[in-house]
Protein backbone atom coordinates (compact mmCIF):
# COMPACT_ATOMS: atom_id res chain seq x y z
CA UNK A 1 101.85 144.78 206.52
CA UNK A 2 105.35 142.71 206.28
CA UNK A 3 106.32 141.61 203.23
CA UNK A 4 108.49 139.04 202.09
CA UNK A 5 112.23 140.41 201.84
CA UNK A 6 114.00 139.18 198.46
CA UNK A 7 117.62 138.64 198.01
CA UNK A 8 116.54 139.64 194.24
CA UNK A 9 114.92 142.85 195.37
CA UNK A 10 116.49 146.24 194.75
CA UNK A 11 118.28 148.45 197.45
CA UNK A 12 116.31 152.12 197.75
CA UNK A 13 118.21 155.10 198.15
CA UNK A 14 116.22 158.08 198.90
CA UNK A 15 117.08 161.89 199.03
CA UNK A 16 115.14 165.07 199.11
CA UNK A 17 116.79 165.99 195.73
CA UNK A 18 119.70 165.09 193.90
CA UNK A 19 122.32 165.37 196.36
CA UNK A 20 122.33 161.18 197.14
CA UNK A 21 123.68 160.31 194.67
CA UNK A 22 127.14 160.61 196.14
CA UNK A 23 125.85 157.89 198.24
CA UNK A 24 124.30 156.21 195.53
CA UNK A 25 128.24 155.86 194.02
CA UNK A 26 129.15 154.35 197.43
CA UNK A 27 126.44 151.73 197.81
CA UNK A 28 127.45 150.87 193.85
CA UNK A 29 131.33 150.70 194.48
CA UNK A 30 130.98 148.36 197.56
CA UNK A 31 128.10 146.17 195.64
CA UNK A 32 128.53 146.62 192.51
CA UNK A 33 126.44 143.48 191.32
CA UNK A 34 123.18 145.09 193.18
CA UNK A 35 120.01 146.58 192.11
CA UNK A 36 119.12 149.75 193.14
CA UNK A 37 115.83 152.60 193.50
CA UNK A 38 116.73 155.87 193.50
CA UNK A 39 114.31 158.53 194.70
CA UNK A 40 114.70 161.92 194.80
CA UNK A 41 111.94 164.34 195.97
CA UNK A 42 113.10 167.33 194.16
CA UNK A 43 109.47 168.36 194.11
CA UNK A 44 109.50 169.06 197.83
CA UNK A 45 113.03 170.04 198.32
CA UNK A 46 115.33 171.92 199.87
CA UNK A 47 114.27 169.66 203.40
CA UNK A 48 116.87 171.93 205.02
CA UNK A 49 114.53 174.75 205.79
CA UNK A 50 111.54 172.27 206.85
CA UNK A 51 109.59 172.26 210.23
CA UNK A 52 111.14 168.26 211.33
CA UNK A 53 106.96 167.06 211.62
CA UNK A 54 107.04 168.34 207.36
CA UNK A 55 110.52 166.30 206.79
CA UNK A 56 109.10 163.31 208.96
CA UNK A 57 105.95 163.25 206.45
CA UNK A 58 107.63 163.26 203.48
CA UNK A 59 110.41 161.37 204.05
CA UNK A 60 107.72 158.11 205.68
CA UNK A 61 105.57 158.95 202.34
CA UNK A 62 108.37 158.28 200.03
CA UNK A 63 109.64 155.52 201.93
CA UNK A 64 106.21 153.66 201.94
CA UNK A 65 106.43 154.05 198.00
CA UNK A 66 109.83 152.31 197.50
CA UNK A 67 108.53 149.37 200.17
CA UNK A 68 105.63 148.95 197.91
CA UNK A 69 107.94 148.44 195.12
CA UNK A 70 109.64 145.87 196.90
CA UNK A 71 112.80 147.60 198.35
CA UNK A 72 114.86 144.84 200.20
CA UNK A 73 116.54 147.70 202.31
CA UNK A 74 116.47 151.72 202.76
CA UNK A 75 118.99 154.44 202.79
CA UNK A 76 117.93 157.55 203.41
CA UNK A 77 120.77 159.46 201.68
CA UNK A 78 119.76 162.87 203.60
CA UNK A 79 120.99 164.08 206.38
CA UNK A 80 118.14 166.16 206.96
CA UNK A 81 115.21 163.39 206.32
CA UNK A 82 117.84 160.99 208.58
CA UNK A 83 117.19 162.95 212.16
CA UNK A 84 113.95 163.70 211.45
CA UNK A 85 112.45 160.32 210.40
CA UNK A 86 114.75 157.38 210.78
CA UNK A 87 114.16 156.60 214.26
CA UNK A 88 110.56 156.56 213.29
CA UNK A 89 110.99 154.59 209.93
CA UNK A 90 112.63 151.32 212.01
CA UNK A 91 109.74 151.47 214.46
CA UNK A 92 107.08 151.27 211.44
CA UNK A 93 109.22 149.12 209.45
CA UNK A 94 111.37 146.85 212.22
CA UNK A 95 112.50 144.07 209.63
CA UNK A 96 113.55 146.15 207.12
CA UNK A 97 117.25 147.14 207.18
CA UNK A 98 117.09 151.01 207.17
CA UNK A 99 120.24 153.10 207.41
CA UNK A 100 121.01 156.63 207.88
CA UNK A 101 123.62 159.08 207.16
CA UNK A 102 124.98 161.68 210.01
CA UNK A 103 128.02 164.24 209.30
CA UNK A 104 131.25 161.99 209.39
CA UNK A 105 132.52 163.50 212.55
CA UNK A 106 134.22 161.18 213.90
CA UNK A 107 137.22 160.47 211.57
CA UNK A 108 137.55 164.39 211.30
CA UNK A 109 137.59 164.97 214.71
CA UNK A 110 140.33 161.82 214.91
CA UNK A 111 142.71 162.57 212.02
CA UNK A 112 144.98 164.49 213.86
CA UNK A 113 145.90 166.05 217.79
CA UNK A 114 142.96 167.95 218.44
CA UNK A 115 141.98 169.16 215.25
CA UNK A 116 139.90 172.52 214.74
CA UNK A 117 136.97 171.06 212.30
CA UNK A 118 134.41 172.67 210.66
CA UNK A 119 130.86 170.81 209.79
CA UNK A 120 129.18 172.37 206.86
CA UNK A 121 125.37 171.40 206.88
CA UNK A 122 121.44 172.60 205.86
CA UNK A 123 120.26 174.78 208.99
CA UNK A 124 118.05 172.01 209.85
CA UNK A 125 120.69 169.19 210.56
CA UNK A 126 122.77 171.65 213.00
CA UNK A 127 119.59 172.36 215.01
CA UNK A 128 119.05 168.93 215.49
CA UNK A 129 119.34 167.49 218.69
CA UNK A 130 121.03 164.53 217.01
CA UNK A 131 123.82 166.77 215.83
CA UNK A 132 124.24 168.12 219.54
CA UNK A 133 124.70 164.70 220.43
CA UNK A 134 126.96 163.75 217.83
CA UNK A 135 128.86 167.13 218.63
CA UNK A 136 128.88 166.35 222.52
CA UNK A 137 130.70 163.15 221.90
CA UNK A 138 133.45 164.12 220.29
CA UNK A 139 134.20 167.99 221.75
CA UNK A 140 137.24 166.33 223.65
CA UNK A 141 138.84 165.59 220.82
CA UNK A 142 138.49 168.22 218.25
CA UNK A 143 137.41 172.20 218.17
CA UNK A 144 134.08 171.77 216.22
CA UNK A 145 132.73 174.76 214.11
CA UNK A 146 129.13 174.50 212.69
CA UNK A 147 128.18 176.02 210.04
CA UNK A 148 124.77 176.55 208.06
CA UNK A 149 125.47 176.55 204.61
CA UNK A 150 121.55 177.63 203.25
CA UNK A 151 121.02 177.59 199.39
CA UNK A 152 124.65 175.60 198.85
CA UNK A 153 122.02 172.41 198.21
CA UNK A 154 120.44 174.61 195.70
CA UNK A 155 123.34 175.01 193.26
CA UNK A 156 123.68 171.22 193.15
CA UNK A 157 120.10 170.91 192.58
CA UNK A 158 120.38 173.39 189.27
CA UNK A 159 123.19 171.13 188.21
CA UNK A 160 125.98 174.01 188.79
CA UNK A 161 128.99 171.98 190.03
CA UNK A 162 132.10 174.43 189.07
CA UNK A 163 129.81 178.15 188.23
CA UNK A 164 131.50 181.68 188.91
CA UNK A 165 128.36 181.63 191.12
CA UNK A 166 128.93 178.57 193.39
CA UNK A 167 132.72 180.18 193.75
CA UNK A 168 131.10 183.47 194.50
CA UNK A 169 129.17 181.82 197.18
CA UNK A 170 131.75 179.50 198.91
CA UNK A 171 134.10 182.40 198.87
CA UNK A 172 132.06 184.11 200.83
CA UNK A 173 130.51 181.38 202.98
CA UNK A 174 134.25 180.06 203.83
CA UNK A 175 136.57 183.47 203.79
CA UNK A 176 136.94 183.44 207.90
CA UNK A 177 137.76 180.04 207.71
CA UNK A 178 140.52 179.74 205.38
CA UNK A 179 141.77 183.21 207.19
CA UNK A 180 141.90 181.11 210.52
CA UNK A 181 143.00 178.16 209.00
CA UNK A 182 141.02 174.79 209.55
CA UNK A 183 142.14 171.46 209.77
CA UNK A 184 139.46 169.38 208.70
CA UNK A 185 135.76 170.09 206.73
CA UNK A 186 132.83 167.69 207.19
CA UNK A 187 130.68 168.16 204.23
CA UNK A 188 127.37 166.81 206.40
CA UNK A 189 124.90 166.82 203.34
CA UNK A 190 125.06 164.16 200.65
CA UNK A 191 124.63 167.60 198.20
CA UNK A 192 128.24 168.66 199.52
CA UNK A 193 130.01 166.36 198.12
CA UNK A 194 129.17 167.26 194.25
CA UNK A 195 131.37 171.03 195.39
CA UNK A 196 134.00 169.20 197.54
CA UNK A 197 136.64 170.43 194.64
CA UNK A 198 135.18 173.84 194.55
CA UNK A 199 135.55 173.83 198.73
CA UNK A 200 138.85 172.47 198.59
CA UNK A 201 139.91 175.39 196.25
CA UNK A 202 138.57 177.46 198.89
CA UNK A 203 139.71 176.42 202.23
CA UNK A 204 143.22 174.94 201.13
CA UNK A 205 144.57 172.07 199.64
CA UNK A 206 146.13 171.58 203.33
CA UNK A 207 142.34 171.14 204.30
CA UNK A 208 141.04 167.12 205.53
CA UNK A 209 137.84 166.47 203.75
CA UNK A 210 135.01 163.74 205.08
CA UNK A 211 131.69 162.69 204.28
CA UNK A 212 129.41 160.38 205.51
CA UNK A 213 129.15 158.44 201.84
CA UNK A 214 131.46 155.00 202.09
CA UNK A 215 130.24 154.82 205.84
CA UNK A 216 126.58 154.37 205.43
CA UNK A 217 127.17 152.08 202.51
CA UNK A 218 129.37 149.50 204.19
CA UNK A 219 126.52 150.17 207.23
CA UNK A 220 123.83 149.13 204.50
CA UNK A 221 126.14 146.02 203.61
CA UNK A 222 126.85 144.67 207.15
CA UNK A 223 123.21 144.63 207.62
CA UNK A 224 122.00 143.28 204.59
CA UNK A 225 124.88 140.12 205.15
CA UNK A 226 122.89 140.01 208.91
CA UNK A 227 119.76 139.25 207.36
CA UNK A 228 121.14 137.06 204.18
CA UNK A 229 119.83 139.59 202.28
CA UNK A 230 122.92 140.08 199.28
CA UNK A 231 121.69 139.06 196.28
CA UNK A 232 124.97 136.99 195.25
CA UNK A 233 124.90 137.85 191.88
CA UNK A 234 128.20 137.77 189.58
CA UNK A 235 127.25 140.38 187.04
CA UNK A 236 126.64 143.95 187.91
CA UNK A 237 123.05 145.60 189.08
CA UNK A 238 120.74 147.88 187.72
CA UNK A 239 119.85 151.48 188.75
CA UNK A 240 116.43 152.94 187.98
CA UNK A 241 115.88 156.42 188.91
CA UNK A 242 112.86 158.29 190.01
CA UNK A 243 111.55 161.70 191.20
CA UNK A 244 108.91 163.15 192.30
CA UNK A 245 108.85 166.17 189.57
CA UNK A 246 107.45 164.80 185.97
CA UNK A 247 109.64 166.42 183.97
CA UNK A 248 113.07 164.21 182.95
CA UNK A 249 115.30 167.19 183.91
CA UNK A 250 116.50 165.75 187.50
CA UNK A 251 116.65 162.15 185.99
CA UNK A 252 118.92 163.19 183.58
CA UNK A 253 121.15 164.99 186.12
CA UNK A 254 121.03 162.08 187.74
CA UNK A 255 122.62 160.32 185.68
CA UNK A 256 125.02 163.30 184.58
CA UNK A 257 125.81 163.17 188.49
CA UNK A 258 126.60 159.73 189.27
CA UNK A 259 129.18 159.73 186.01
CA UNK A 260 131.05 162.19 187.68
């Protein structure tokens, strides 16, 4: 049932775990003075390694929750949950404003003369037909390299941001790579971000690094301003934070996270 869309009302941001929160600072840097939800199914997660009818569920389940709290607007800060369930969520929800994220391949693949990029995302978003699509657009203009990157999510998740481990891992995730040099990394999962200086270290300072964060905020605010929506406060919003384990572990990191 359609409910009656608030100026007052929070903005939710939802992500399988902890990873959108890099969004999360976005969305808070471009409006600083609004309210926010964030949701983070950490119970279910990694998404990355889910059939897409799973994702689809989950991610429509948690969305009905933050709609019943009154959400004014809906970004689903995972890349994963984004192909498999956005399309869907507008259809159910048409006068909501609901935004996405997708790799940011498009200012990779245009910073430079045909640049050789490399798109590091969860199995799942690189299967995607989306991502095919997104690929197919833009294979004219840049040499694009996907990349699965399974279990980097998890070290974010544990809260390991700069671990011998997380090296360990990138090292060997990234070592052909930075031996044939790349010009440009997409980090496509909000996750990514929270290791960007660990990746850096990795590939070379030399290295162009995008993600899809400041995009699908200013997104969020163009439609928001379409629908007279921005709350037009003067002082700065609220964030309350929620998850889908009980325990106060992942709010915590949460919070540790968005600090950073």
């Amino acid at each position: 049932m359609e409910y009656q869309l608030q100026r007052e009302n929070p903005i939710a941001v939802f992500d399988s775990g902890v990873g959108g929160i890099s969004v999360l600072r976005e969305l808070i840097r471009i409006m600083p003075e609004e309210d926010f939800i964030y949701f983070g199914d950490s119970k279910n997660a990694p998404y990355g390694t889910k059939e897409k009818e799973k994702v689809r569920d989950l991610t429509i389940g948690c969305a009905r929750k933050l709609f019943d709290q009154g959400a004014k607007g809906l970004v689903v800060a995972c890349n994963t949950a984004t192909s498999a369930a956005v399309r869907k969520l507008r259809e159910m929800y048409p006068y909501i404003p609901i935004v996405g994220i997708e790799p940011a391949l498009k200012p990779a693949a245009l910073c430079m003369e045909h640049p050789k990029v490399l798109v590091m995302a969860t199995p799942m978003t690189i299967h995607e037909e989306k991502f095919h699509v997104l690929m197919e657009r833009y294979k004219e203009k840049a040499q694009i390299l996907p990349l699965p990157c399974p279990g980097l999510m998890d070290f974010i998740e544990r809260g390991d941001l700069d671990g011998e481990d997380l090296h360990k891992y990138l090292e060997d995730l990234l070592y052909s790579y930075r031996e044939n040099q790349v010009d440009a990394a997409v980090l496509g999962c909000t996750h990514y971000p929270f290791a960007r200086k660990q990746i850096q270290q990795v590939l070379g300072e030399n290295v162009k690094i995008f993600d899809g964060g400041e995009g699908t905020a200013r997104e969020m605010k163009r439609r928001l301003q379409e629908k007279d929506l921005l709350c037009g406060r003067q002082k700065r919003g609220q964030v309350v934070f929620e998850n889908s384990l009980t325990d106060d572990s992942k709010i915590e990191l949460c919070k540790k996270l968005l600090n950073i």
